[in-house]
Protein backbone atom coordinates (compact mmCIF):
# COMPACT_ATOMS: atom_id res chain seq x y z
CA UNK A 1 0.00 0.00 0.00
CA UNK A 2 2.95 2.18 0.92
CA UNK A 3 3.93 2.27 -2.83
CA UNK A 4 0.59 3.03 -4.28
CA UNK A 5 0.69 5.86 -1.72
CA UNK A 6 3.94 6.88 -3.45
CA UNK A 7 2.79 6.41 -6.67
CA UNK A 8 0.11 8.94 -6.44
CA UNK A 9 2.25 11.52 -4.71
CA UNK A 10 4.81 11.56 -8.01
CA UNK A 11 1.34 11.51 -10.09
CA UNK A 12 -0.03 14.41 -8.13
CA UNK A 13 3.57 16.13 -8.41
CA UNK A 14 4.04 15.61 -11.84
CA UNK A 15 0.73 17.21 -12.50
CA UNK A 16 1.34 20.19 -10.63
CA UNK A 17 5.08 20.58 -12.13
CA UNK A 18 3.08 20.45 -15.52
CA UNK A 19 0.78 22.99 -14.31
CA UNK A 20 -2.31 20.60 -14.48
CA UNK A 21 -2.35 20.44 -10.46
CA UNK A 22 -5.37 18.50 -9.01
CA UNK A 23 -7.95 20.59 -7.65
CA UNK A 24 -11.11 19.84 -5.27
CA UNK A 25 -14.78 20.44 -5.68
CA UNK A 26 -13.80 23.72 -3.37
CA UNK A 27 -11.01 25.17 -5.88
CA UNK A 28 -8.38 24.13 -3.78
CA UNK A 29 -5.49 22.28 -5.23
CA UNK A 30 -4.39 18.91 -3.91
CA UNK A 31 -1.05 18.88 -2.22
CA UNK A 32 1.55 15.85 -3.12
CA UNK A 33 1.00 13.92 -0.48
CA UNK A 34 -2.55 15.03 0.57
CA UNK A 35 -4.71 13.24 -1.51
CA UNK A 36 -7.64 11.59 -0.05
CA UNK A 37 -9.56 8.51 -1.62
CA UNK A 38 -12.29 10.47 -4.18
CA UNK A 39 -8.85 11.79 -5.67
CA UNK A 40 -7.11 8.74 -6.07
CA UNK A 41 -10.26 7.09 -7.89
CA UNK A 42 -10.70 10.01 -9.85
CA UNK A 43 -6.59 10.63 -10.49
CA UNK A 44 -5.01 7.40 -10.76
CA UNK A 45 -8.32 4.37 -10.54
CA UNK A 46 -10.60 5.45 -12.88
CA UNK A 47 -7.66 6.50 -15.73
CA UNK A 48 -5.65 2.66 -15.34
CA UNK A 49 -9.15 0.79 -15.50
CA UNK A 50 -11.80 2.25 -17.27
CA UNK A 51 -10.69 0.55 -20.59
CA UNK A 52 -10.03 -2.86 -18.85
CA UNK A 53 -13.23 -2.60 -16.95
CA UNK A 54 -11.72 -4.19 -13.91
CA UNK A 55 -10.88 -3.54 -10.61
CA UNK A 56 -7.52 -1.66 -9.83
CA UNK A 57 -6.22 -5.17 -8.04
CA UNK A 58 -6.93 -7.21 -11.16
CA UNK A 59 -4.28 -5.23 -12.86
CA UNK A 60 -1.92 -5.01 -10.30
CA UNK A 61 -1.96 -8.83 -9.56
CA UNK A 62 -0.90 -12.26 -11.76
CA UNK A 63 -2.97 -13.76 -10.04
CA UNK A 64 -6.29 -14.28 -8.48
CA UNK A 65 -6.91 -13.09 -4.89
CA UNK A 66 -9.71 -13.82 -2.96
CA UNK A 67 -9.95 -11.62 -0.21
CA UNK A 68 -9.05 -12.01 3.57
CA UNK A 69 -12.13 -9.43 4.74
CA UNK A 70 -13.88 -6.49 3.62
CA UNK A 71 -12.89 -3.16 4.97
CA UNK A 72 -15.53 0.02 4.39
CA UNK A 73 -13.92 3.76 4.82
CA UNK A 74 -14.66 6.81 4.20
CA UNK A 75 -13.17 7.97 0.49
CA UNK A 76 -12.73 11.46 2.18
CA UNK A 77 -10.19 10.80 4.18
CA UNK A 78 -6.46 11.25 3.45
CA UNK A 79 -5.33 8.36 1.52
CA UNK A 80 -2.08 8.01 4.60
CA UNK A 81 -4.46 7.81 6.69
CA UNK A 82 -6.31 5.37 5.46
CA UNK A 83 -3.29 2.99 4.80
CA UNK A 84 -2.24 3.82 8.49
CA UNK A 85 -5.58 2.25 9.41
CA UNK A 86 -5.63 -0.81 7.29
CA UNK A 87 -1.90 -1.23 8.31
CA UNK A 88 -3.32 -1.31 11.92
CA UNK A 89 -6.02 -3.88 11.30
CA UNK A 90 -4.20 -6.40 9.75
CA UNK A 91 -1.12 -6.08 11.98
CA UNK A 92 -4.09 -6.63 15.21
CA UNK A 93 -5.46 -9.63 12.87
CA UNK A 94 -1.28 -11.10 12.51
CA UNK A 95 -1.89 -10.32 8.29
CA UNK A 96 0.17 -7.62 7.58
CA UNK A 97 2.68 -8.21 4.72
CA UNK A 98 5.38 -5.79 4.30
């Protein structure tokens, strides 16, 4: 998750170097690094599948994998925050994998 979390910081950088910074419904622009989870989908999600029609995960992986639970969140909150959480869960549950 940590490097997904990287990824979109260069994405959000890049944009901004190129003057084509993300901005929220509020005019504000999106700071590398502060991105929450609406952003992401609408950044970096939507852009890699919306020709595949598939899930982010079915790209990323060779493989099929069935899930170990279901986690719901809130997509405004910051996405390191969000990985912080999940990171927190599965260390408590002993499924964390660096």
């Amino acid at each position: 998750l940590e490097v997904i979390a990287e990824y979109v910081d260069r994405l959000c950088a890049a944009a901004e170097a190129r003057g084509e910074a993300w901005v929220r419904p509020d005019g504000s622009r999106v700071p590398p690094g502060g991105s929450n989870l609406y952003e992401v989908v609408t950044h970096v999600v939507k852009p890699a599948t919306g020709r595949f029609e598939c899930s982010l995960v079915e790209l990323m992986s060779t493989e099929p994998l069935p899930p170990d639970f279901f986690v719901s969140h809130f997509w405004g909150e910051s996405l390191r925050v969000s990985i912080k959480c999940l990171r927190q869960l599965c260390e408590d549950k002993g499924q964390w994998r660096a």
